[in-house]
Protein backbone atom coordinates (compact mmCIF):
# COMPACT_ATOMS: atom_id res chain seq x y z
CA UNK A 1 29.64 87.74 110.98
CA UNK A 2 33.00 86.87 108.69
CA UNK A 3 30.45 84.00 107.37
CA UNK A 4 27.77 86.50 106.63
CA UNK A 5 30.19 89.08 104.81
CA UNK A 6 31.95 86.08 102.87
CA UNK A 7 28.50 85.28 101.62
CA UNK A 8 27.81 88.70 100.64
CA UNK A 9 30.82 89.35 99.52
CA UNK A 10 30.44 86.06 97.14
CA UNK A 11 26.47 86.74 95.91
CA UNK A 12 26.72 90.53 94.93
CA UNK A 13 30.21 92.11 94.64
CA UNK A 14 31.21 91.54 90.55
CA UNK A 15 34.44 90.26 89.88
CA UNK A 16 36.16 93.52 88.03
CA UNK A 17 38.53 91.59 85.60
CA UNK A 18 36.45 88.86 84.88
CA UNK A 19 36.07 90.20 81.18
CA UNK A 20 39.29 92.08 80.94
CA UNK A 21 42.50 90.29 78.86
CA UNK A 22 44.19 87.85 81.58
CA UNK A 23 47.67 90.10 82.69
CA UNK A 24 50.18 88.54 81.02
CA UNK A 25 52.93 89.64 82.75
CA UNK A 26 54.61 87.34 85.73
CA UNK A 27 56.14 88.77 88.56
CA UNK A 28 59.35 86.95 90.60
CA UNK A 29 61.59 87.20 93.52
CA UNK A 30 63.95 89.21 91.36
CA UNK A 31 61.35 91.76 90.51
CA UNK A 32 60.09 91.89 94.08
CA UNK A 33 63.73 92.34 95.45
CA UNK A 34 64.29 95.16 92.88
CA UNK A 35 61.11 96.80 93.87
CA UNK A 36 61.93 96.74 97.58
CA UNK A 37 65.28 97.58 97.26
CA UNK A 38 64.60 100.63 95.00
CA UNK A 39 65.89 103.97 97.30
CA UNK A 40 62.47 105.89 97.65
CA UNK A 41 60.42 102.42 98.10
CA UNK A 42 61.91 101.12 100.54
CA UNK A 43 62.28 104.52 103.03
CA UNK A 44 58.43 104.31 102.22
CA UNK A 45 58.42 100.58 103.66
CA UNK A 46 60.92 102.35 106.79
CA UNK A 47 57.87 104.58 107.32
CA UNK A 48 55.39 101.40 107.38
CA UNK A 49 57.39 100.17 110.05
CA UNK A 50 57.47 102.48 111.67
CA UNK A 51 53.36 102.88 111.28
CA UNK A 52 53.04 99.48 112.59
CA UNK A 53 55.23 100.20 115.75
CA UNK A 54 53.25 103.12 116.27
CA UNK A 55 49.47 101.06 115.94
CA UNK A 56 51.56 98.06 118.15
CA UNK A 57 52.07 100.55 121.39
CA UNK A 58 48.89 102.44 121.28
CA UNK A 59 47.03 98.84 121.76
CA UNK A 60 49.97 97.99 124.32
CA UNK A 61 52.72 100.49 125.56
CA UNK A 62 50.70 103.66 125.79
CA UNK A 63 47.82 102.11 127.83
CA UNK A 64 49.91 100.20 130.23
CA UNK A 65 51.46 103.67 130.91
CA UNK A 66 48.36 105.68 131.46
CA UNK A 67 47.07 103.12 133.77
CA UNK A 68 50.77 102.43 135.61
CA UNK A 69 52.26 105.76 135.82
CA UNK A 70 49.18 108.11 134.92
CA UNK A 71 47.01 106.25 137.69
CA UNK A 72 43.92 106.50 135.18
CA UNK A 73 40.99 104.26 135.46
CA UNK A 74 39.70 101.48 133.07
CA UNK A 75 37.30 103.78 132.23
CA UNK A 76 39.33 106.20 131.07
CA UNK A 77 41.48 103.70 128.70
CA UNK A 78 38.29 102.67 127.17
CA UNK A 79 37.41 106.42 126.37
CA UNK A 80 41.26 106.49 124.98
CA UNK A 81 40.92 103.33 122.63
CA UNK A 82 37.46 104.87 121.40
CA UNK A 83 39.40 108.00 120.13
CA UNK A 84 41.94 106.17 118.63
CA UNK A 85 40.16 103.37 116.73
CA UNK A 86 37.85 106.48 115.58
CA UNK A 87 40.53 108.87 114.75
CA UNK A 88 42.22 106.24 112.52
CA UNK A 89 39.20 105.32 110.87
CA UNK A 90 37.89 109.19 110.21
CA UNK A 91 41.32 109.93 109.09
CA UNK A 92 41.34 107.27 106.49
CA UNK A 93 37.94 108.13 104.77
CA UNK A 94 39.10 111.68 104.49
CA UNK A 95 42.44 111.16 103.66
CA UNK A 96 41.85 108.97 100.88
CA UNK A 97 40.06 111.72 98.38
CA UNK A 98 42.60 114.04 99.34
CA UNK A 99 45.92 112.41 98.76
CA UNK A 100 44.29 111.48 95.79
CA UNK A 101 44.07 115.19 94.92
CA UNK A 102 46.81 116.76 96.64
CA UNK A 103 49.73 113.76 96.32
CA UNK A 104 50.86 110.94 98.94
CA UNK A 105 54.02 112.25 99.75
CA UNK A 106 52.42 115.64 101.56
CA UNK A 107 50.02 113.19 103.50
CA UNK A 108 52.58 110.49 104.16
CA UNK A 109 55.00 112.86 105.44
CA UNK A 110 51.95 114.77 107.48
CA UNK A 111 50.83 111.70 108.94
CA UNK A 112 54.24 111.17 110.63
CA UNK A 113 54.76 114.48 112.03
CA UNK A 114 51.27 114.23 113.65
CA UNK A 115 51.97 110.66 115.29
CA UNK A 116 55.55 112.24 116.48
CA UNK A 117 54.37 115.35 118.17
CA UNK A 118 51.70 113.12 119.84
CA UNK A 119 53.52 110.12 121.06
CA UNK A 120 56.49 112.78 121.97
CA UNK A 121 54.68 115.50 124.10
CA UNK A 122 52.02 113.17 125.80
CA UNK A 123 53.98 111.58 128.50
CA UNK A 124 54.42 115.05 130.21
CA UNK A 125 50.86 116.21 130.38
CA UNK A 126 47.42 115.70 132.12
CA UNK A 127 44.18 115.36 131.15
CA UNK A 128 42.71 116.60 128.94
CA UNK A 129 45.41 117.64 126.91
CA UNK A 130 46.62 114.05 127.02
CA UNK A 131 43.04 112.51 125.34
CA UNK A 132 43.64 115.47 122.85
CA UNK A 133 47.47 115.22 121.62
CA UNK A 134 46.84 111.40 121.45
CA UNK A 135 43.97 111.68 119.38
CA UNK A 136 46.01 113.56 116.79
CA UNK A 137 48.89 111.51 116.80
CA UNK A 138 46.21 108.51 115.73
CA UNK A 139 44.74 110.61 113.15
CA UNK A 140 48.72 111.00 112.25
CA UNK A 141 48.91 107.53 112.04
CA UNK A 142 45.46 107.17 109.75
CA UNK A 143 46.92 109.51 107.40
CA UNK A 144 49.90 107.91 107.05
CA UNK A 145 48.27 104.76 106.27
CA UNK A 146 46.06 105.11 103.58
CA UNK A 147 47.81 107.59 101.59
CA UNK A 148 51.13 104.95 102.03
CA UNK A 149 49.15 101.93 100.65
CA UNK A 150 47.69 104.18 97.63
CA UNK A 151 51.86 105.28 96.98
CA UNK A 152 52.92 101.40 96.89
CA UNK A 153 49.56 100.20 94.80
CA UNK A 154 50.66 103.36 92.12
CA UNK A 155 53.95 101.93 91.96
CA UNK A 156 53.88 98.67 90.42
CA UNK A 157 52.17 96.64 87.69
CA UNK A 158 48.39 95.70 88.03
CA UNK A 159 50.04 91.60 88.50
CA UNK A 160 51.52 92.20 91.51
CA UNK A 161 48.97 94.70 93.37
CA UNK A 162 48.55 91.43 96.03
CA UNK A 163 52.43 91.14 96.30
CA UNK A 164 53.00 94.40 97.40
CA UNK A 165 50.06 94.60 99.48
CA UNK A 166 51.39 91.32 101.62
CA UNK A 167 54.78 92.97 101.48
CA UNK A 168 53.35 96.45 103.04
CA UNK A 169 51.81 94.10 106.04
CA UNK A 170 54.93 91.98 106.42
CA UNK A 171 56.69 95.59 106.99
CA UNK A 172 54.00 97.01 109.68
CA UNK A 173 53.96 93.37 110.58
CA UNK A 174 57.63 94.03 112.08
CA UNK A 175 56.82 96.99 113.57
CA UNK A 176 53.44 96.37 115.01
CA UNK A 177 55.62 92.68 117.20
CA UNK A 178 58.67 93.95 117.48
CA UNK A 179 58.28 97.85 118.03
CA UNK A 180 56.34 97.79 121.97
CA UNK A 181 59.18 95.34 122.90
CA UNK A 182 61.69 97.49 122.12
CA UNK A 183 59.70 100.70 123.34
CA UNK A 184 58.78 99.03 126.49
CA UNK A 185 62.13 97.99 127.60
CA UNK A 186 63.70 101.23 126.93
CA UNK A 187 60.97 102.63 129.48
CA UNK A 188 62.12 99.75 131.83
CA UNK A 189 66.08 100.26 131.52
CA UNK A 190 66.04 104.32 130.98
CA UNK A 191 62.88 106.38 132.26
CA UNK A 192 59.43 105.74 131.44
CA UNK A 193 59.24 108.48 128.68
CA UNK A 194 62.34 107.69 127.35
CA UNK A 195 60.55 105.25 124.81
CA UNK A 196 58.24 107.32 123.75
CA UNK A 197 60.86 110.37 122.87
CA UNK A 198 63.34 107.95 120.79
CA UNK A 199 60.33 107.09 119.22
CA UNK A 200 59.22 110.04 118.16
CA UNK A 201 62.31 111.07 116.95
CA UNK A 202 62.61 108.41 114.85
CA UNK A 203 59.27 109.19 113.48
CA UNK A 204 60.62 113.03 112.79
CA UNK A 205 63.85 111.30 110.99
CA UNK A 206 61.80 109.42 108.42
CA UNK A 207 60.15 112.33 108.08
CA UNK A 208 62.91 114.37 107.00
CA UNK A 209 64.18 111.78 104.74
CA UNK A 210 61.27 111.30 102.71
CA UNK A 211 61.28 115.10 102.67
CA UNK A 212 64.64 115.68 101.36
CA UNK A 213 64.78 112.00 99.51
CA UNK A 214 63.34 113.59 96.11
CA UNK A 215 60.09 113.21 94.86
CA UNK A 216 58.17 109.75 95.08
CA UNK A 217 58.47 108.14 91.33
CA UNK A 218 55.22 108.15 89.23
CA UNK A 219 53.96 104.69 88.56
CA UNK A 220 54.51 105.03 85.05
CA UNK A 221 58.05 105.13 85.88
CA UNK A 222 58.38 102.21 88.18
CA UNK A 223 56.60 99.90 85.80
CA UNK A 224 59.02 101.04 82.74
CA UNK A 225 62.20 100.73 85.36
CA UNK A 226 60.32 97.10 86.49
């Protein structure tokens, strides 16, 4: 199937710069350090960390618990991943067209507080409000994915769109390894929720950051700052 899209991908999708004037302008480590170092950027690459801890224990933390402590069946965790990988991939398409209307910061910071309420109230309840408060908290974390990638791309130069995107991976990257570990041996040294409630307060500090951190700079900006 990668084979098949590849060739696809090669016979009929146009390269969109072919004709244009080649960019001219070279991008470094100092520019890239400046970038990620800049305040409001880099609480935005906190909040992709976060993201990628969140996507890491839904795939890992979350059902080990449901099956462990919950005493659900296989069946049900394959209901649960269905929801998720659907919710993230709904929230996306719609999300998209709407930050692009209404601004990334209100979606970025919406996203969050979704995935916090989830991943904080779930551990205490029973079906079904557990399929249903997880299922928002992966829309949460749809949200706050696209409309996050669209706020780094309108940030810098068109010569280092690929830069930023490999730096917004190597960020969720972080989260997505290192964020179960940590979640799961909290719930091993503390209580099995306890995890999951640091966690989501963490997600609710980010949030109010971002909220009170000023308004996200206009692209126009960055590139005359970069």
């Amino acid at each position: 199937m990668c084979l098949l899209g590849a060739v696809t991908i090669y016979l009929t999708v146009d390269n969109v710069r072919e004709n244009e004037t080649k960019v001219k302008e070279t991008m470094n480590f100092e520019k890239l350090w400046s970038l990620v170092t800049d305040k409001k950027i880099f609480i935005a690459f906190i909040g992709i960390t976060f993201y990628g801890a969140g996507y890491g224990i839904f795939l890992t933390v979350i059902p080990a618990f449901l099956i462990s402590i919950k005493n659900y069946s296989q069946n049900f965790i394959g209901v649960f991943f269905a929801l998720f990988y659907l919710a993230v991939s709904l929230s996306q398409l719609i999300t998209g067209p709407l930050s692009d209307k209404y601004g990334r910061k209100l979606f970025m910071t919406a996203g969050l507080i979704l995935a916090a309420i989830g991943i904080g109230v779930f551990p205490g309840m029973s079906q079904p409000w557990i399929s249903i408060v997880l299922t928002l908290a992966s829309l949460g974390l749809g949200i706050f994915c696209i409309s996050s990638m669209a706020f780094l791309n309108e940030t810098v130069p068109d010569s280092f769109k690929g830069t930023i995107s490999g730096a917004y991976y190597l960020f969720w990257g972080i989260g997505f390894f290192f964020g179960p570990l940590l979640i799961g041996k909290l719930g091993e040294l503390q209580s099995h929720n306890f995890g999951f409630y640091l966690f989501a307060l963490l997600l609710f500090t980010e949030v109010v950051i971002m909220m009170f951190s000023g308004s996200f700079p206009e692209k126009e900006d960055y590139r005359h700052s970069a």
